[in-house]
C-alpha atoms as a PDB file:
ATOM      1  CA  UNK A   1       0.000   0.000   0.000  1.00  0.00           C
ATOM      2  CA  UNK A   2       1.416   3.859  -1.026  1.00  0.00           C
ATOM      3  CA  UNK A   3       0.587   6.415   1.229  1.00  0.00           C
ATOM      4  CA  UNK A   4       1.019  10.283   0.664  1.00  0.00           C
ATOM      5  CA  UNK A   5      -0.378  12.945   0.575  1.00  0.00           C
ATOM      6  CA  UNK A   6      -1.646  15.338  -2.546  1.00  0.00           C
ATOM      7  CA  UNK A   7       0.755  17.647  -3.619  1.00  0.00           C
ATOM      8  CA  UNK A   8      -1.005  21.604  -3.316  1.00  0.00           C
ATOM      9  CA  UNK A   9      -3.212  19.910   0.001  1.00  0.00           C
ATOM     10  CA  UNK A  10      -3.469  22.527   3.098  1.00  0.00           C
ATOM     11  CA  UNK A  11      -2.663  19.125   5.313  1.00  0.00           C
ATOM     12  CA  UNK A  12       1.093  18.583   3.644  1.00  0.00           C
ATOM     13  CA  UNK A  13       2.712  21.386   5.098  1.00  0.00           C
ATOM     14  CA  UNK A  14       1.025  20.724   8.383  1.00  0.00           C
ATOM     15  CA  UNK A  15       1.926  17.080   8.422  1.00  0.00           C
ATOM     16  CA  UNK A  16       5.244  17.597   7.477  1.00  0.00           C
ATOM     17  CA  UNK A  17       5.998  20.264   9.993  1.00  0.00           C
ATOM     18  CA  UNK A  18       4.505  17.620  13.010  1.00  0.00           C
ATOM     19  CA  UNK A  19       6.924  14.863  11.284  1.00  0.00           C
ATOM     20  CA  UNK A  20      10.346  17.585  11.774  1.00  0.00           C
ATOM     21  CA  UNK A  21       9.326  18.850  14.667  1.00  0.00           C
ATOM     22  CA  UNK A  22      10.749  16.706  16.965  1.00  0.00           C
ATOM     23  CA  UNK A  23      14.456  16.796  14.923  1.00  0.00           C
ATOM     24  CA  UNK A  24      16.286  19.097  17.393  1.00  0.00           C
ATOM     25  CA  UNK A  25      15.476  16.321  20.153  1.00  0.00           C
ATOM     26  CA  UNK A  26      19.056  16.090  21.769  1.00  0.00           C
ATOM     27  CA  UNK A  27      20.850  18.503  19.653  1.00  0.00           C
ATOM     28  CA  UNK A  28      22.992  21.559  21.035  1.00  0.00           C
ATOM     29  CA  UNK A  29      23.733  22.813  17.957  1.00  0.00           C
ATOM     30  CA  UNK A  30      20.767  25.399  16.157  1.00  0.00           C
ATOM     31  CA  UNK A  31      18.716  23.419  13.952  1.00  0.00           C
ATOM     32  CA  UNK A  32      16.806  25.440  11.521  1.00  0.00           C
ATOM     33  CA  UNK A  33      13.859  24.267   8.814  1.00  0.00           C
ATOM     34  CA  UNK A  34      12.325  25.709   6.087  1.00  0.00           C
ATOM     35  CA  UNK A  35      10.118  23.858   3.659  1.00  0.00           C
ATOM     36  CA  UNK A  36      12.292  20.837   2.864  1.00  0.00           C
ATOM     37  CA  UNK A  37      15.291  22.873   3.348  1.00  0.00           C
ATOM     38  CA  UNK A  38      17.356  21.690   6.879  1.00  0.00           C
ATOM     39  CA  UNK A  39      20.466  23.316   8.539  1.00  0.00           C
ATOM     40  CA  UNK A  40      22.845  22.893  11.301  1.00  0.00           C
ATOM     41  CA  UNK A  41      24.886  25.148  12.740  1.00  0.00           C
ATOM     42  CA  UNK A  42      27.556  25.893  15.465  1.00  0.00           C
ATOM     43  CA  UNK A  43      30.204  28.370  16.435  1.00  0.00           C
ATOM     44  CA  UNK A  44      33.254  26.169  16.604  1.00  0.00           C
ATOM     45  CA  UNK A  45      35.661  27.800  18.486  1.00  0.00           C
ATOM     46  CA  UNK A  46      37.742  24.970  19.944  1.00  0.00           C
ATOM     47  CA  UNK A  47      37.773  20.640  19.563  1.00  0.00           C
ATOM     48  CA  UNK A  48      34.814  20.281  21.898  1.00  0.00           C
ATOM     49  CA  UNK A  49      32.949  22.201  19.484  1.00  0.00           C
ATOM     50  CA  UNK A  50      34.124  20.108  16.743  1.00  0.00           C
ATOM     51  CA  UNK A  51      32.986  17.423  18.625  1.00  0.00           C
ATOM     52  CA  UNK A  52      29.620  18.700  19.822  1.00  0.00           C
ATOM     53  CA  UNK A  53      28.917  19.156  16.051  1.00  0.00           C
ATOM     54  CA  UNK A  54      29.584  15.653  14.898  1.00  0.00           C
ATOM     55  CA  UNK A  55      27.313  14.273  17.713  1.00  0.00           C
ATOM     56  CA  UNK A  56      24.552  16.473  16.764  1.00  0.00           C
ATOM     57  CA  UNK A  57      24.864  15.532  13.027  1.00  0.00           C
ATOM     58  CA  UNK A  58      24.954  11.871  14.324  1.00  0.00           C
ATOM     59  CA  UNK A  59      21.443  12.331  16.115  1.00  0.00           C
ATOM     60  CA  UNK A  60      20.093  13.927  13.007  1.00  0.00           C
ATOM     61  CA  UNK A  61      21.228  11.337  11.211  1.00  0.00           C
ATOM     62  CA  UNK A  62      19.688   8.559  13.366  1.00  0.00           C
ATOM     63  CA  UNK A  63      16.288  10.857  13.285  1.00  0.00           C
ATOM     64  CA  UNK A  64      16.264  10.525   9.621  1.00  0.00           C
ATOM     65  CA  UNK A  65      16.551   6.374   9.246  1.00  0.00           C
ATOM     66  CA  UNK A  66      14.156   6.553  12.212  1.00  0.00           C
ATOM     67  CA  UNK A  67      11.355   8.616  10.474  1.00  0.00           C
ATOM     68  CA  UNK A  68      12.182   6.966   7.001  1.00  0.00           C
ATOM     69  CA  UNK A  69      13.563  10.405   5.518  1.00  0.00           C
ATOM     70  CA  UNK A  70      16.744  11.327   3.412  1.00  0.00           C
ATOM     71  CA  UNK A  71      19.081  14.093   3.448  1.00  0.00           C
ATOM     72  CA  UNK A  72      20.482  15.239  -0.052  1.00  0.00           C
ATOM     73  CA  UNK A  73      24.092  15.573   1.681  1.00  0.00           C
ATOM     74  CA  UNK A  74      25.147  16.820  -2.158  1.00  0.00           C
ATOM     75  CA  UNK A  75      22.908  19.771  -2.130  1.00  0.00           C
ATOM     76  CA  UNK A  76      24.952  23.132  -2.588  1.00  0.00           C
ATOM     77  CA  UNK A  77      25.536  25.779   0.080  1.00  0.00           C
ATOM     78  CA  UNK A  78      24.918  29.363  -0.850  1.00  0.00           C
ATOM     79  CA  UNK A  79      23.298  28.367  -4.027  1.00  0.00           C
ATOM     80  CA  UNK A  80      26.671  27.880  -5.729  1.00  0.00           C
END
């Protein structure tokens, strides 16, 4: 069985934003969302930093296998 829902549908962007809402769970680094556009960031200013990062990336990473979604990890920065 498919399930979706209809492209143009007041109830997609709804949906979708109770499905994300929870990806910040555990996360120290700011986690922003817009449409299907997701960012991390962090002010690295020593190797705990570095490491907070990875471990937040990590949880994302383990949010998206959980909820059955996929990050385009090729996807340009800045539009370049």
């Amino acid at each position: 069985m498919i399930s979706s829902v209809p492209q143009g549908t007041v109830l997609g962007p709804i949906l979708f934003l109770i499905l994300i809402g929870d990806i910040t769970n555990n996360t120290c680094s700011h986690v922003s969302s817009f449409a299907d556009d997701t960012r991390v960031l962090l002010a690295i200013e020593n190797e705990d930093g570095v490491k907070k990062l990875q471990n937040d990336l990590k949880t994302i990473y383990t949010w998206q296998q959980i909820n059955n979604m996929q990050f385009n990890e090729n996807k340009n920065v800045g539009g370049s």
